[in-house]
Protein backbone atom coordinates (compact mmCIF):
# COMPACT_ATOMS: atom_id res chain seq x y z
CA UNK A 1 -3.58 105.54 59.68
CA UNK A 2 -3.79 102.54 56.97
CA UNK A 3 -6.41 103.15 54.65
CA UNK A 4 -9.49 100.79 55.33
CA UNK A 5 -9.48 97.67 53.14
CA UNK A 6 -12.60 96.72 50.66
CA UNK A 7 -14.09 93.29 52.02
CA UNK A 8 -15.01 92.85 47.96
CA UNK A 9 -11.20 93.12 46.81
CA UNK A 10 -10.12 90.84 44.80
CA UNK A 11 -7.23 88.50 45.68
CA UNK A 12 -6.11 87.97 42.49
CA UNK A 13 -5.72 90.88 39.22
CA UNK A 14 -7.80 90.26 36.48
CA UNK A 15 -6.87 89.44 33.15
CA UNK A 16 -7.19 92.44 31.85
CA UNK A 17 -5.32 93.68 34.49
CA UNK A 18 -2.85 91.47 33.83
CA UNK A 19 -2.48 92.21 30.14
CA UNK A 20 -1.83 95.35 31.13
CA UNK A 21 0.90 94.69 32.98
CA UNK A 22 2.75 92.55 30.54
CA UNK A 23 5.43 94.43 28.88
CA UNK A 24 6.30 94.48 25.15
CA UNK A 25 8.68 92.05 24.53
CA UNK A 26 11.88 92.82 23.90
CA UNK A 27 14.29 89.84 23.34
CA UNK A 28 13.93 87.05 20.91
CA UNK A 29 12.71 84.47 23.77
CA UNK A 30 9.76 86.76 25.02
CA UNK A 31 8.82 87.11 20.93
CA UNK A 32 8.41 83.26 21.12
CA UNK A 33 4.70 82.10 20.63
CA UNK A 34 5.53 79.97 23.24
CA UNK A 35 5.59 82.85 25.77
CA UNK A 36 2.25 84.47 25.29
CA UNK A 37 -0.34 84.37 27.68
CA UNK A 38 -2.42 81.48 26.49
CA UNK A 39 -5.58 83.92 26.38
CA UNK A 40 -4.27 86.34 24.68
CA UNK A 41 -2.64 83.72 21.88
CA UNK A 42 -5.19 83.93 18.92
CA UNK A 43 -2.71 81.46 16.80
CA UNK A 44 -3.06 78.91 20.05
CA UNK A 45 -7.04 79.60 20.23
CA UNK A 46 -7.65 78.83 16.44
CA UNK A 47 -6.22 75.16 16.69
CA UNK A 48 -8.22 72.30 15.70
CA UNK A 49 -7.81 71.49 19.41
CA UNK A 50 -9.43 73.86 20.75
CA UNK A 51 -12.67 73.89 19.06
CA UNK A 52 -14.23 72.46 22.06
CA UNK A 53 -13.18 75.87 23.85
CA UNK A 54 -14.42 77.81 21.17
CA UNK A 55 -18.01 76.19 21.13
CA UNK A 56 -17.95 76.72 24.81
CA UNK A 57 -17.40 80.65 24.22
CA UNK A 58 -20.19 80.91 21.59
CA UNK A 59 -22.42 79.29 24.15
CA UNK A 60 -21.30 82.07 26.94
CA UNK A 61 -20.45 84.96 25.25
CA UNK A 62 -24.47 85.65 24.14
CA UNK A 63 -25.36 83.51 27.39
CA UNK A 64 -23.94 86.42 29.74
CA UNK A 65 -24.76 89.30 28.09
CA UNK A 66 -28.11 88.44 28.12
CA UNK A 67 -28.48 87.39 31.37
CA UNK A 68 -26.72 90.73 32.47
CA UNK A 69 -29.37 92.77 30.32
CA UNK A 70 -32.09 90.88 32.52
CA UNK A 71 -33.39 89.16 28.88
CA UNK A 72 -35.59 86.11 30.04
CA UNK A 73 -37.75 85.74 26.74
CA UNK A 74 -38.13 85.78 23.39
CA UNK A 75 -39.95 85.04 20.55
CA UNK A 76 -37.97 84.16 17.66
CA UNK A 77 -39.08 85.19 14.24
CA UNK A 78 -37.10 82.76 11.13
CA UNK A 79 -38.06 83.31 7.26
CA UNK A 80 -36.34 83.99 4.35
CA UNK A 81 -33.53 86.41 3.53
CA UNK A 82 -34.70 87.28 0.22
CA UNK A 83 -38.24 88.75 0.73
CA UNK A 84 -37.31 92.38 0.75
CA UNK A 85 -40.14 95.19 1.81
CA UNK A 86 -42.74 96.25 -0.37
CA UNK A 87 -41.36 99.34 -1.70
CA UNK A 88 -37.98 97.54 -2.68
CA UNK A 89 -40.20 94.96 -4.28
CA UNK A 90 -42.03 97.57 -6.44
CA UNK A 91 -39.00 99.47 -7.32
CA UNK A 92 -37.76 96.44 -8.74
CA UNK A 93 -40.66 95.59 -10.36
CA UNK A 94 -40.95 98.74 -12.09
CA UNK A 95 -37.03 98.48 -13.43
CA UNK A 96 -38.44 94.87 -14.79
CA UNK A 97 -41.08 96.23 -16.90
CA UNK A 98 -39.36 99.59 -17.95
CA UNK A 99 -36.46 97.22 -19.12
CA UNK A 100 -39.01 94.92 -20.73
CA UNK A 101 -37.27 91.70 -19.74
CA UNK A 102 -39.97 89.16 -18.92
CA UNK A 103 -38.05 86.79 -16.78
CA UNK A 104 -36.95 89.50 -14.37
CA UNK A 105 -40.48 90.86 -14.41
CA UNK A 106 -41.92 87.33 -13.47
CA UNK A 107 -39.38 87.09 -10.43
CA UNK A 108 -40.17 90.71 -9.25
CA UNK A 109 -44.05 90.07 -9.70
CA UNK A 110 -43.21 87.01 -7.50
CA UNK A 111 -41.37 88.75 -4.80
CA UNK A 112 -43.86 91.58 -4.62
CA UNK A 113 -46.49 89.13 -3.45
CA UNK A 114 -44.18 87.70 -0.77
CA UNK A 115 -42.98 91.00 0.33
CA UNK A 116 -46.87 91.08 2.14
CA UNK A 117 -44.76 88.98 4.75
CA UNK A 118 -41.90 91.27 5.56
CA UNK A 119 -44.97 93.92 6.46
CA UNK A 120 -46.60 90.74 8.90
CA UNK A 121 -43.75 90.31 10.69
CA UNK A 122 -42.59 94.06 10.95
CA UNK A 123 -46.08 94.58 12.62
CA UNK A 124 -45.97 91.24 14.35
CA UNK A 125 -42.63 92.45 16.25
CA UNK A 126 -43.79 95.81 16.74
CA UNK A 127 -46.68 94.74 18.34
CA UNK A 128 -44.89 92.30 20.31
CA UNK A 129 -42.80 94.71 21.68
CA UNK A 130 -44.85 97.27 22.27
CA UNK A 131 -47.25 95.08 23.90
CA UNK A 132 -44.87 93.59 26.53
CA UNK A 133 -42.54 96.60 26.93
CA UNK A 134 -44.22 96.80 30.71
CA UNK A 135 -44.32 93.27 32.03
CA UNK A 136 -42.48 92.25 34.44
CA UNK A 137 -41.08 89.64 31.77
CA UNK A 138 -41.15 91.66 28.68
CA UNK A 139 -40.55 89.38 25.40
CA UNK A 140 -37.79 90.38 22.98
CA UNK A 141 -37.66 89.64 18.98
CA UNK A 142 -34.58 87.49 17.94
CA UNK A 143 -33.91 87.13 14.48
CA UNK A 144 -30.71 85.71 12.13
CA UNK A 145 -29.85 89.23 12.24
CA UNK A 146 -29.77 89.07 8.03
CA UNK A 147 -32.25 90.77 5.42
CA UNK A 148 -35.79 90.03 4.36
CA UNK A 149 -38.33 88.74 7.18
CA UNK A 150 -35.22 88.99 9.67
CA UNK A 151 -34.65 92.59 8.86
CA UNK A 152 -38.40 93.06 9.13
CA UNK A 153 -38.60 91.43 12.67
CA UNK A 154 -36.20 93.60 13.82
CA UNK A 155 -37.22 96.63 12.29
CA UNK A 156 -40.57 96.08 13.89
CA UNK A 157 -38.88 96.42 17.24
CA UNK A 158 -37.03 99.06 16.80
CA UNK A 159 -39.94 101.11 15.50
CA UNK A 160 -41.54 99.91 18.70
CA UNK A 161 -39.09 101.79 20.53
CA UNK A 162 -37.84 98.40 21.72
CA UNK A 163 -34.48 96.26 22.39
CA UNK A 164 -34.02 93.44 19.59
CA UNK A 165 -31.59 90.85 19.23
CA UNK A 166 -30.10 89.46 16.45
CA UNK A 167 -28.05 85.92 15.99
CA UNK A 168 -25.73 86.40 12.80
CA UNK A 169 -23.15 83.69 11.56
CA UNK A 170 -20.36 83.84 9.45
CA UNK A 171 -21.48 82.82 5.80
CA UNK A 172 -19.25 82.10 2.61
CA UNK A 173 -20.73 85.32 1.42
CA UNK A 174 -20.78 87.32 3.89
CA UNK A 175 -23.95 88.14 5.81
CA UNK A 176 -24.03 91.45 7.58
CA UNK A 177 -26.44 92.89 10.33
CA UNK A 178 -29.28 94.62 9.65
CA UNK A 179 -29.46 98.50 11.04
CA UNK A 180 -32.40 97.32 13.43
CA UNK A 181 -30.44 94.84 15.60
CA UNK A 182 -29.98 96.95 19.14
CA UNK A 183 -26.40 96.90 19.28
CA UNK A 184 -25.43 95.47 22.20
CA UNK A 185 -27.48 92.71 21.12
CA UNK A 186 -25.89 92.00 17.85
CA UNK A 187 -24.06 88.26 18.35
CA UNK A 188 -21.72 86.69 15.68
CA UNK A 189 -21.45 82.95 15.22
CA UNK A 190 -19.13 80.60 13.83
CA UNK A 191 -20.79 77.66 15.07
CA UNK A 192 -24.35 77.00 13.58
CA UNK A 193 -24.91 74.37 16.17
CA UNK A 194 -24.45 77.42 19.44
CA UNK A 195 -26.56 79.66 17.06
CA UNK A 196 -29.19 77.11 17.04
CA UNK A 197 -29.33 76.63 20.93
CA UNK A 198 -29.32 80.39 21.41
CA UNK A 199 -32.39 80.82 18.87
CA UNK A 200 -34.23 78.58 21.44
CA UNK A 201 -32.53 78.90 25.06
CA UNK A 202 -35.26 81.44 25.60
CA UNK A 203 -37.67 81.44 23.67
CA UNK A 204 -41.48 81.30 24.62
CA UNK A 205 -42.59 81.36 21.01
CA UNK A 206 -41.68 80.66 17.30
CA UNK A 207 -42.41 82.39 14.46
CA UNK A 208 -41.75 80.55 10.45
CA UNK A 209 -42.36 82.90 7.53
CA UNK A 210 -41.67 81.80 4.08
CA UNK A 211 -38.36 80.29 3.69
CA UNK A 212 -35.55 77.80 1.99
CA UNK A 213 -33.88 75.58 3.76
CA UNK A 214 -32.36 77.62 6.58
CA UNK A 215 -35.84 78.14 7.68
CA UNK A 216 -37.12 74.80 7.34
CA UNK A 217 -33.75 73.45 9.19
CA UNK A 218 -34.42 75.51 11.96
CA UNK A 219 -38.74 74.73 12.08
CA UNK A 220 -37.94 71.39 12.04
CA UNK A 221 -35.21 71.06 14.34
CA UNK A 222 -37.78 72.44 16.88
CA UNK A 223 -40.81 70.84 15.78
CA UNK A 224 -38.23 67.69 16.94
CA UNK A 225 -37.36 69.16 19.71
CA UNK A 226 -40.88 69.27 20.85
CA UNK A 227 -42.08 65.97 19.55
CA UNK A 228 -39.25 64.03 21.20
CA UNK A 229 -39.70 65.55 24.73
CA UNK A 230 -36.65 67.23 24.22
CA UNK A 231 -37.62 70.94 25.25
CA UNK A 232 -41.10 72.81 26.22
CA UNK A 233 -43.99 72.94 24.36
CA UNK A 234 -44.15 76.26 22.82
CA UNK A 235 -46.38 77.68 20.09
CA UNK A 236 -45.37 77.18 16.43
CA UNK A 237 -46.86 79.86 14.20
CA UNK A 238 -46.47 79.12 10.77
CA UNK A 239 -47.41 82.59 8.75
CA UNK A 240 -48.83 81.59 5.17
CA UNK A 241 -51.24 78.26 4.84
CA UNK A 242 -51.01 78.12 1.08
CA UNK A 243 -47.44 78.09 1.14
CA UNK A 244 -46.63 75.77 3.91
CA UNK A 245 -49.14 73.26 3.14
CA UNK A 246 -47.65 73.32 -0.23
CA UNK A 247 -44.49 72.94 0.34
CA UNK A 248 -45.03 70.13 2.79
CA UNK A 249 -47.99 67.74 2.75
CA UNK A 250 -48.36 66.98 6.61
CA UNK A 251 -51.51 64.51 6.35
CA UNK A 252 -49.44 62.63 3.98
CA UNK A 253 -46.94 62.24 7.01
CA UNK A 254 -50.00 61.52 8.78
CA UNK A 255 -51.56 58.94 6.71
CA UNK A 256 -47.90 57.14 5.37
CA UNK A 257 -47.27 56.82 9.38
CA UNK A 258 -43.59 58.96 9.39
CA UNK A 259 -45.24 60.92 12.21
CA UNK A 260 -47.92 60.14 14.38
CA UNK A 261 -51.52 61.33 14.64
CA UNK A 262 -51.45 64.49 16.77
CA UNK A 263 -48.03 65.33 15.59
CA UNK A 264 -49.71 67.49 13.18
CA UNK A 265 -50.74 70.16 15.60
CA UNK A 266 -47.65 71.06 16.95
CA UNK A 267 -48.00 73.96 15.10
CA UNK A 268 -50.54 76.58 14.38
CA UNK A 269 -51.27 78.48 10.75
CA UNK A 270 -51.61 82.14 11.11
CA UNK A 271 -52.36 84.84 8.11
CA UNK A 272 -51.82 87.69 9.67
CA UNK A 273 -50.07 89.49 12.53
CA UNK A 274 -53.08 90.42 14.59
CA UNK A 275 -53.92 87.27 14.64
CA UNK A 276 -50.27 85.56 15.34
CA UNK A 277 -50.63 87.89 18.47
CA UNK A 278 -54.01 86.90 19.69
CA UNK A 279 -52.75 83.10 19.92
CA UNK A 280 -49.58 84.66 21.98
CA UNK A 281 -51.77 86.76 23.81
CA UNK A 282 -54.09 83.76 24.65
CA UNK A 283 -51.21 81.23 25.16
CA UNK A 284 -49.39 83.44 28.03
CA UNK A 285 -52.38 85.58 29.23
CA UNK A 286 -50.75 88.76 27.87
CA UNK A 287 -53.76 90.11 27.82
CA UNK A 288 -53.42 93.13 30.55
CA UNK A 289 -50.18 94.71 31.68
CA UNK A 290 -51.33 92.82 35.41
CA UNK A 291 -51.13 89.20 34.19
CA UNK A 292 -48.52 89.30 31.54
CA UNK A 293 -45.41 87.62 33.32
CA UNK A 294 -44.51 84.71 31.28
């Protein structure tokens, strides 16, 4: 008797079926670029044509792996590379002094201050995670996948006992994933513009520590976003309101009329973690395991 057929089949072979089909080549017509299967032709996939095709790739590639992973939400956490932990900053600190060069003690004094933010958003993302682990919508902790507060996001969830993702992108000097980033949710970018869309596709939330201009590129891409009707009202938490509202004098945008009244509270300032978390908690009614499906 024939052997029963499976009604899920498939009609056609796959490609990696396919690929494994096709034999070396042998003569010098089937060495011919020409002749390659066009996706398995990296020379044809890297031309200046094909960028749309590329783009399209960085937009699926993260896209589906999520989705197949079940991720729905996230809160993203941005800040600056360069704010290392606390006891990196001291070590450093105490090299400055024993090598009695003032400038370098200055900078390390500095960073020791700021490294009170890589502990904020370690704890922020570990409560996060922890908190949400059992909802029927859990929220995950994105991050650039780089050092500093991105490190400390990640490391939060992972000490949660949690999945994390991180978004890395190919940098002039290279930028490499930190040890925290689950795995199979550590993404490479060329494209900053997919990167960007990724960093907000799902989230619920974001997060702005410290940062240069990669972090104030990326608050105020949303905070346009938002203001333009663009894409959901979400909270803004921006950790730090001695630095932020130095660095940028909002009621000055107020008062000169570059944004309007109201614009302004787009975002909220937070200090600490516990408190970032109680405006979450509030915004999404997170606050039992019964009613926190976001």
């Amino acid at each position: 008797m024939a052997p029963r057929r499976d009604l899920k089949e498939r009609n056609f072979p796959s490609a990696q079926e396919e690929l494994r089909r096709v034999p070396p080549p042998l003569t010098d017509i089937e060495q011919a670029p020409s002749y390659r299967l066009a996706f398995n032709d990296a020379d044809f996939l890297l031309r200046d044509e094909m960028r749309p095709i590329r783009m399209q790739l960085e937009l699926l590639k993260p896209e589906l792996v999520q989705q197949e992973l079940g991720i729905q939400a996230t809160v993203v956490m941005f800040g600056s590379a360069r704010i290392p932990d606390p006891v990196q900053a001291r070590t450093e600190l105490e090299a400055a002094q024993a090598a009695g060069d003032t400038a370098r003690e200055r900078r390390a004094e500095n960073m020791l201050r700021m490294s009170a933010y890589y502990d904020e958003a370690r704890r922020l993302a570990e409560i996060i995670t922890r908190e949400t682990q059992t909802c029927g919508t859990p929220l995950y902790v994105v991050t650039g996948g780089g050092p500093g507060i991105m490190e400390a996001g990640n490391r939060g969830a992972h000490e949660a006992g949690g999945k994390s993702i991180g978004l890395n992108i190919v940098l002039p000097h290279e930028q490499h994933p930190n040890p925290y980033i689950t795995p199979e949710l550590c993404f490479r970018f060329h494209y900053f513009a997919l990167r960007k869309m990724h960093f907000l596709m799902r989230s619920v939330a974001l997060v702005c520590f410290p940062g240069g201009f990669g972090t104030l590129d990326e608050l105020f891409e949303t905070l346009t976003l938002i203001q333009t009707g663009k894409c959901r009202r979400r909270p803004i938490l921006l950790f730090g309101h001695e630095f932020w509202t130095r660095l940028i004098d909002f009621d000055y945008l107020v008062e000169t009329g570059m944004i309007s009244p109201g614009d302004e509270k787009l975002f909220r300032f937070v200090e600490t973690a516990e408190q970032a978390w109680a405006l979450l908690e509030h915004e999404y009614d997170l606050k039992s395991t019964a009613n926190c499906s976001v």
